[in-house]
N, C-alpha and C. Protein backbone atom coordinates (compact mmCIF):
# COMPACT_ATOMS: atom_id res chain seq x y z
N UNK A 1 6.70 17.44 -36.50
CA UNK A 1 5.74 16.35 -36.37
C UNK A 1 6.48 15.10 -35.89
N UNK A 2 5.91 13.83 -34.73
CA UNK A 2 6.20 13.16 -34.35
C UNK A 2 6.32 12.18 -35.52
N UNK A 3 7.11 11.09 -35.50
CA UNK A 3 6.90 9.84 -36.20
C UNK A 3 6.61 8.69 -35.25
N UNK A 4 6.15 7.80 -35.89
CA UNK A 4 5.88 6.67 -35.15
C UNK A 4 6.88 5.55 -34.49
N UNK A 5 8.21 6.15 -34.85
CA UNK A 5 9.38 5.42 -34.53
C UNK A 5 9.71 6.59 -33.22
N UNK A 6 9.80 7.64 -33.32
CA UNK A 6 10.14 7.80 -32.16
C UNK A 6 9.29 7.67 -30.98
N UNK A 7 7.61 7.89 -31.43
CA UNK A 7 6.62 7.57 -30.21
C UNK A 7 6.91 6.03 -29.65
N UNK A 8 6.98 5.10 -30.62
CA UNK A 8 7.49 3.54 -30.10
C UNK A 8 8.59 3.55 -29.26
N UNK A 9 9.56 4.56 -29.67
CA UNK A 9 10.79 4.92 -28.47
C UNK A 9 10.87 5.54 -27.68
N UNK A 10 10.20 6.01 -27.73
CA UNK A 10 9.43 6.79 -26.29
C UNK A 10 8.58 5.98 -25.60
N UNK A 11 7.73 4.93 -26.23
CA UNK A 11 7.12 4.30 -25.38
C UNK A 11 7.76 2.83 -24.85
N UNK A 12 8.73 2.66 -25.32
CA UNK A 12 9.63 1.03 -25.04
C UNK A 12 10.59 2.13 -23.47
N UNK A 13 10.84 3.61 -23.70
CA UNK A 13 11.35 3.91 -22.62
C UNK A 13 10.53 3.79 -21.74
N UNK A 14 9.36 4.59 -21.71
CA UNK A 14 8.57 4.44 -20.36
C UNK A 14 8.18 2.98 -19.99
N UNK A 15 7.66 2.13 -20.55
CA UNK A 15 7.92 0.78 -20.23
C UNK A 15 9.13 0.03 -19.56
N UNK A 16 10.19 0.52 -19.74
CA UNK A 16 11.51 -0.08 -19.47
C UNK A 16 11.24 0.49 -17.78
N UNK A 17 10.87 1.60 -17.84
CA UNK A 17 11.48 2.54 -16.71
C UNK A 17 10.16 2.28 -15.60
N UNK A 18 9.36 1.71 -16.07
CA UNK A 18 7.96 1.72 -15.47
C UNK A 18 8.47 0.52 -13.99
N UNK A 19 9.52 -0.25 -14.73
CA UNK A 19 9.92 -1.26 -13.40
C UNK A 19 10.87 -0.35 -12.19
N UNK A 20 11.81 -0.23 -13.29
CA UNK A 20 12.44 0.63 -12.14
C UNK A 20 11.76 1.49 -10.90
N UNK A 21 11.13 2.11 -11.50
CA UNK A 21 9.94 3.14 -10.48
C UNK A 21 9.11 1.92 -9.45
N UNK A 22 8.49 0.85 -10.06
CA UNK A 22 8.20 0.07 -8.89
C UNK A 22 9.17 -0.41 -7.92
N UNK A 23 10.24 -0.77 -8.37
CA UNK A 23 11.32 -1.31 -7.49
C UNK A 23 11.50 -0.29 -6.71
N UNK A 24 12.17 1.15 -6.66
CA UNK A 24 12.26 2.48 -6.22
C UNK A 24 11.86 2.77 -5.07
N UNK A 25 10.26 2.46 -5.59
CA UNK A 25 8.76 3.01 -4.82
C UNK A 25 8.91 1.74 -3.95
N UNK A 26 9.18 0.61 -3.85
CA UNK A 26 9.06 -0.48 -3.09
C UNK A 26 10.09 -0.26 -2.00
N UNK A 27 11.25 -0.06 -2.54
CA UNK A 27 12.59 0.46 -1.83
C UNK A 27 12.02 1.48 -0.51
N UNK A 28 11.44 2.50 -1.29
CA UNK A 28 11.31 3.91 -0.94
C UNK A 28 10.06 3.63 0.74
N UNK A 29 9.43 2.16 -0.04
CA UNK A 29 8.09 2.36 1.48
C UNK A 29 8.53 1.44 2.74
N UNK A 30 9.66 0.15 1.95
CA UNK A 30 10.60 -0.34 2.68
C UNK A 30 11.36 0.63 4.05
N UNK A 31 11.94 1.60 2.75
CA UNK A 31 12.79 2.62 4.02
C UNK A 31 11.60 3.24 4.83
N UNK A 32 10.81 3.84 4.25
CA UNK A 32 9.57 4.89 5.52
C UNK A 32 9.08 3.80 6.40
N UNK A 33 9.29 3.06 5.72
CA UNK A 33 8.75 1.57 7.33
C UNK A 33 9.84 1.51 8.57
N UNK A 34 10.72 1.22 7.76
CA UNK A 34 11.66 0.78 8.48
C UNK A 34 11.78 2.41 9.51
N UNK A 35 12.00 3.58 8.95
CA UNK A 35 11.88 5.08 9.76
C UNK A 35 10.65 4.90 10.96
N UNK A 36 9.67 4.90 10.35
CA UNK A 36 8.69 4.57 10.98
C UNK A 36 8.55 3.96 12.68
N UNK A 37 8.84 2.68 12.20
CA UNK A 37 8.83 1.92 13.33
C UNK A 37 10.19 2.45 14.35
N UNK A 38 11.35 2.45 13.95
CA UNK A 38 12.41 2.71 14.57
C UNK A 38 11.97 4.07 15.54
N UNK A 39 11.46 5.15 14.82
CA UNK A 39 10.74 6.57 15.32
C UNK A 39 9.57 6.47 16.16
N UNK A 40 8.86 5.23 15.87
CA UNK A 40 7.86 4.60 17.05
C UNK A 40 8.50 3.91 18.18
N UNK A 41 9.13 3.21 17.75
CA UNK A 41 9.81 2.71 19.16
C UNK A 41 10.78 3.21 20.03
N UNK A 42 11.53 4.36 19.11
CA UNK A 42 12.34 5.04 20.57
C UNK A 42 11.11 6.60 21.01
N UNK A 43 10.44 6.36 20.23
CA UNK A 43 9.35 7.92 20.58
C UNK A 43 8.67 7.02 22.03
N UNK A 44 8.33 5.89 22.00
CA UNK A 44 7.32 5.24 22.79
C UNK A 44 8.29 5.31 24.18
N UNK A 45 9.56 4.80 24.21
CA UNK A 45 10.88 4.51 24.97
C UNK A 45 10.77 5.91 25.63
N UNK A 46 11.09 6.99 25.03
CA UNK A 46 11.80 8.43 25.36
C UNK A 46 10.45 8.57 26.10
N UNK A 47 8.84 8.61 25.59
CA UNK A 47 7.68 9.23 26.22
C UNK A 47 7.66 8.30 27.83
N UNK A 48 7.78 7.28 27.56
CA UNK A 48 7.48 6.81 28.89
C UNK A 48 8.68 7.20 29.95
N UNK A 49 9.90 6.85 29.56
CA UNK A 49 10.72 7.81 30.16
C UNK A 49 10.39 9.25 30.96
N UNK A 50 10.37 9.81 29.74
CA UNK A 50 9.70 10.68 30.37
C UNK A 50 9.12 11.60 31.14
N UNK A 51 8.01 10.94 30.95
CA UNK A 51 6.77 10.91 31.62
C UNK A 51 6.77 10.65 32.91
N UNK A 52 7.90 9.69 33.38
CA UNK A 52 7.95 9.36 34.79
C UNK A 52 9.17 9.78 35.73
N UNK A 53 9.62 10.34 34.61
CA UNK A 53 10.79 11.62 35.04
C UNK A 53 10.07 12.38 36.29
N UNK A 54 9.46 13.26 34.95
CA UNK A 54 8.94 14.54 34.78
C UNK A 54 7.77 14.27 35.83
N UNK A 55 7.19 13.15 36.30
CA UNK A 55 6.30 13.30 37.16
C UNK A 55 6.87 12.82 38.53
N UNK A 56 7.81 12.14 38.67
CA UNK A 56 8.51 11.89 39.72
C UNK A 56 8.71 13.46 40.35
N UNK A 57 9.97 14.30 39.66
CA UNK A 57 10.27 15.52 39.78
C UNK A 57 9.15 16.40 40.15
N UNK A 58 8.34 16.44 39.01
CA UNK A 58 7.02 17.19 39.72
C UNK A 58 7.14 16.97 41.42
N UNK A 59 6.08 15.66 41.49
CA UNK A 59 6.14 15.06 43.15
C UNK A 59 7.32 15.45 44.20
N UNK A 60 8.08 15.41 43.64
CA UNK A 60 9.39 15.95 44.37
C UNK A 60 9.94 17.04 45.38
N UNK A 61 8.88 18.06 43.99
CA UNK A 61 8.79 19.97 43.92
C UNK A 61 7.83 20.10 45.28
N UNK A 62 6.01 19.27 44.56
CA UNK A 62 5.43 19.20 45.38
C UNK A 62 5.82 19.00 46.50
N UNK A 63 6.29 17.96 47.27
CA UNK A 63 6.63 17.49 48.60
C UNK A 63 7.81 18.51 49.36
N UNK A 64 8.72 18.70 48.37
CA UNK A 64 9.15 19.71 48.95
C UNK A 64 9.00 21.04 49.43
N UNK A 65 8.09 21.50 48.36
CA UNK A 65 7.09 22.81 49.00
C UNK A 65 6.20 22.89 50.13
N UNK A 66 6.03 21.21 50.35
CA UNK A 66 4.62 20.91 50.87
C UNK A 66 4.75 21.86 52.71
N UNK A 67 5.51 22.13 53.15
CA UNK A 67 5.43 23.09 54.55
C UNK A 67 6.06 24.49 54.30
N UNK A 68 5.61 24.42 53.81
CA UNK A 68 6.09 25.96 52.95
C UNK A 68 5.07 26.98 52.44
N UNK A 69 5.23 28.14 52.37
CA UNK A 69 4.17 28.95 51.85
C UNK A 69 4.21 29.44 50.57
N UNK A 70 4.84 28.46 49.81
CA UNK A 70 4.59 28.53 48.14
C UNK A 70 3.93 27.24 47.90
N UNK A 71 3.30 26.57 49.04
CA UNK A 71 2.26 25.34 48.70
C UNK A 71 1.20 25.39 47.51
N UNK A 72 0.70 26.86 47.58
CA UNK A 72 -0.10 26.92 46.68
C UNK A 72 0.20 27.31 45.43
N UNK A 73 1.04 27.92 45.14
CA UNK A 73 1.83 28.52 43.87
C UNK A 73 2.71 27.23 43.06
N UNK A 74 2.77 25.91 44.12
CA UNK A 74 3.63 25.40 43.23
C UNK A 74 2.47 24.18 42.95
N UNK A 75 1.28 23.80 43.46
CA UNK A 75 0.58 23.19 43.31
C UNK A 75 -0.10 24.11 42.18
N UNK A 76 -0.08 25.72 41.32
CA UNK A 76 -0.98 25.37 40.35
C UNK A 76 0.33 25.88 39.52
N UNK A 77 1.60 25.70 40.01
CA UNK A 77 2.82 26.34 38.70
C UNK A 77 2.46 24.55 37.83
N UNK A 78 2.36 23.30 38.73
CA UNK A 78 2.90 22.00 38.15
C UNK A 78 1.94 22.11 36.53
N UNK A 79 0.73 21.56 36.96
CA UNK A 79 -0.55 22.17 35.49
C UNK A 79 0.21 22.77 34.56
N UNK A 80 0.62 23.89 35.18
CA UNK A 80 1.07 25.08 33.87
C UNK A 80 2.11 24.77 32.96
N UNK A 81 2.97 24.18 34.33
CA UNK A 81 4.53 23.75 33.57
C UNK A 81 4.01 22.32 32.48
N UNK A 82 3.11 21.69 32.75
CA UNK A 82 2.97 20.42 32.14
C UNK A 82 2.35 20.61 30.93
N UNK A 83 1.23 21.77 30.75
CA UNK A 83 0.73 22.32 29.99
C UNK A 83 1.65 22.68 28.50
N UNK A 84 2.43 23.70 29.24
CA UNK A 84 3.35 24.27 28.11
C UNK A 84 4.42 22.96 27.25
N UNK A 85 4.88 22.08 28.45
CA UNK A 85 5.92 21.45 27.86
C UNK A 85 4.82 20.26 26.90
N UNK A 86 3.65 20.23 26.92
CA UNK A 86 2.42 19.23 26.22
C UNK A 86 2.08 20.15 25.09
N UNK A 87 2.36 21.39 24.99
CA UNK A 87 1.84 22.44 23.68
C UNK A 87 3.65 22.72 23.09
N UNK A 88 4.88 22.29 23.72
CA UNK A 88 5.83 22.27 23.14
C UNK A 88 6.05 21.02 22.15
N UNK A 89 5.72 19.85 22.66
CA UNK A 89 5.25 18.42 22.21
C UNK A 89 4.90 18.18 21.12
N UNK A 90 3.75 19.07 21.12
CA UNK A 90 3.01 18.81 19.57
C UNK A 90 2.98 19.63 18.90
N UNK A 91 3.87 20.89 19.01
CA UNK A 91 4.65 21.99 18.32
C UNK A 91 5.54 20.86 17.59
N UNK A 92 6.81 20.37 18.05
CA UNK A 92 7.83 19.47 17.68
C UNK A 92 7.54 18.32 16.98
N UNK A 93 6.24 17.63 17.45
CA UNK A 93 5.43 16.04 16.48
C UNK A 93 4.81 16.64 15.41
N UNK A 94 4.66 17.57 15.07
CA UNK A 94 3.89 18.50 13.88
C UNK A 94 4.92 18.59 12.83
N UNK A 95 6.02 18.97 12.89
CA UNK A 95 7.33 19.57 12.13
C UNK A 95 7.49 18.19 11.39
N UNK A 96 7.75 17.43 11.99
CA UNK A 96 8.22 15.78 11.17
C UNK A 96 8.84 16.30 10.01
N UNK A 97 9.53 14.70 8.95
CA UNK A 97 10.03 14.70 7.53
C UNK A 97 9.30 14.23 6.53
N UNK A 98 8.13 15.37 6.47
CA UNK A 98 7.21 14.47 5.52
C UNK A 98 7.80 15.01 3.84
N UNK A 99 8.54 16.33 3.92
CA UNK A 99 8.96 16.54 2.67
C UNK A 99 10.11 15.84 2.23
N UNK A 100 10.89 15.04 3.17
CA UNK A 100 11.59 14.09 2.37
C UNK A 100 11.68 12.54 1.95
N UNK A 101 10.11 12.31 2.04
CA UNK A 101 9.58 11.09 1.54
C UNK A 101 10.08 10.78 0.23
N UNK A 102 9.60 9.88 -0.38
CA UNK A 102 10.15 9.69 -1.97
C UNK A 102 10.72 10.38 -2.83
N UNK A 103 11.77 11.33 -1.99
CA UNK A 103 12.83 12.16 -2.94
C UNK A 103 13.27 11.34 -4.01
N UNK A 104 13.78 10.10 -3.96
CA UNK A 104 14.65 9.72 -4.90
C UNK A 104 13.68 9.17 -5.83
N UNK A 105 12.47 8.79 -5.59
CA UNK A 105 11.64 8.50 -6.29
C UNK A 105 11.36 9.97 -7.68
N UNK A 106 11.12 10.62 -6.34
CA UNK A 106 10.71 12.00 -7.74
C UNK A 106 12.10 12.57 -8.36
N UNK A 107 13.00 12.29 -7.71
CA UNK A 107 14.02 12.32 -8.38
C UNK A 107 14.21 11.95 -9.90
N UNK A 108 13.95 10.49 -9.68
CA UNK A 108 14.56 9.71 -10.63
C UNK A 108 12.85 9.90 -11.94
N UNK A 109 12.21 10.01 -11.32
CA UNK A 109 10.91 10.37 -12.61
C UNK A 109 11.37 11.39 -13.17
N UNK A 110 11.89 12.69 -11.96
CA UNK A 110 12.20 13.89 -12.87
C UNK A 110 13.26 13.57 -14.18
N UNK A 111 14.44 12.90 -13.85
CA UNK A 111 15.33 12.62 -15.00
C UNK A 111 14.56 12.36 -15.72
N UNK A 112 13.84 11.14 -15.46
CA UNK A 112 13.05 10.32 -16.71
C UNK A 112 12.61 11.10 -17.96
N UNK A 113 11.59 11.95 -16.55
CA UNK A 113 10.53 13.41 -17.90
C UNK A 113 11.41 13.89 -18.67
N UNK A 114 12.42 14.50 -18.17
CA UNK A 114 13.59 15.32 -19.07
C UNK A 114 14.42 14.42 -20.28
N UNK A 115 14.45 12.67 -19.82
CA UNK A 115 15.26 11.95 -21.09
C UNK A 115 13.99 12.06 -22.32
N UNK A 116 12.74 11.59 -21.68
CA UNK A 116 11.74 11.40 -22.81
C UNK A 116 11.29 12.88 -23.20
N UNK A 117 11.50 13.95 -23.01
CA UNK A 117 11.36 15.14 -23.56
C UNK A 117 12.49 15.12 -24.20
N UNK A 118 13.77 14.80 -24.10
CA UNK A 118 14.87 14.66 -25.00
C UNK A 118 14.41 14.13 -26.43
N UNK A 119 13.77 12.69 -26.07
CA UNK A 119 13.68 11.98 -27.19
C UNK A 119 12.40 12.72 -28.33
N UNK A 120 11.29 12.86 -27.59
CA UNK A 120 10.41 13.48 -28.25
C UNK A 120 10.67 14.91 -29.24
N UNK A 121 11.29 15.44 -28.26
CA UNK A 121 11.67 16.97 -28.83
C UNK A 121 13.01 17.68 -29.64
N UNK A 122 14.00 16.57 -29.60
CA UNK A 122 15.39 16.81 -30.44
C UNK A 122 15.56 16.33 -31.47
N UNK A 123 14.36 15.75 -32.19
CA UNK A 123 14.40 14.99 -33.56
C UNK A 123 14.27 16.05 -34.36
């Protein structure tokens, strides 16, 4: 059976610890911001890049085929090729790091659970 001295110590812990976890969690949305934006702005950089690569080159293929009798084969290969590398795209933007969001956050709760199961349960 619990006593009321250790529930009070159990509960002055979770109180104590209740800051920490905000600070943590503040830390923790700090950093996914900071990921965030940095991952937006060279994603935005690299796409436009790109994009005008890859369509320059296209044009390139085109023009170069253009007296040639793969005129038509390379006018519907471009579509295809653009197709696949646009279904490779969002194959790769799908995968992201969403499982290592607030690791240290659940980290540090997990200790927590395990000290206050200490306290509760070793008396």
């Amino acid at each position: 059976m619990l006593r009321v001295g250790e529930l009070s110590e159990a509960g002055r812990f979770v109180i104590d610890q209740f800051e920490t976890y905000l600070d943590l969690a503040q830390a923790e949305l700090a950093e996914q911001r900071r990921e965030t934006v940095r991952r937006a702005i060279w994603g935005l950089a690299a796409g436009a890049c790109g994009f005008l690569g890859f369509w320059f080159a296209l044009l390139a293929i085109l023009v170069a085929a253009w007296d040639t009798d793969y005129r038509l084969l390379v006018a519907i290969a471009i579509p295809v090729v653009l197709f696949i590398v646009a279904g490779i795209g969002i194959a790769l933007a799908a995968r992201g790091t969403a499982g290592q969001a607030w690791a240290r956050l659940r980290r540090e709760i997990q200790r927590d659970v395990v000290t206050l199961r200490e306290i509760l349960w070793t008396r």
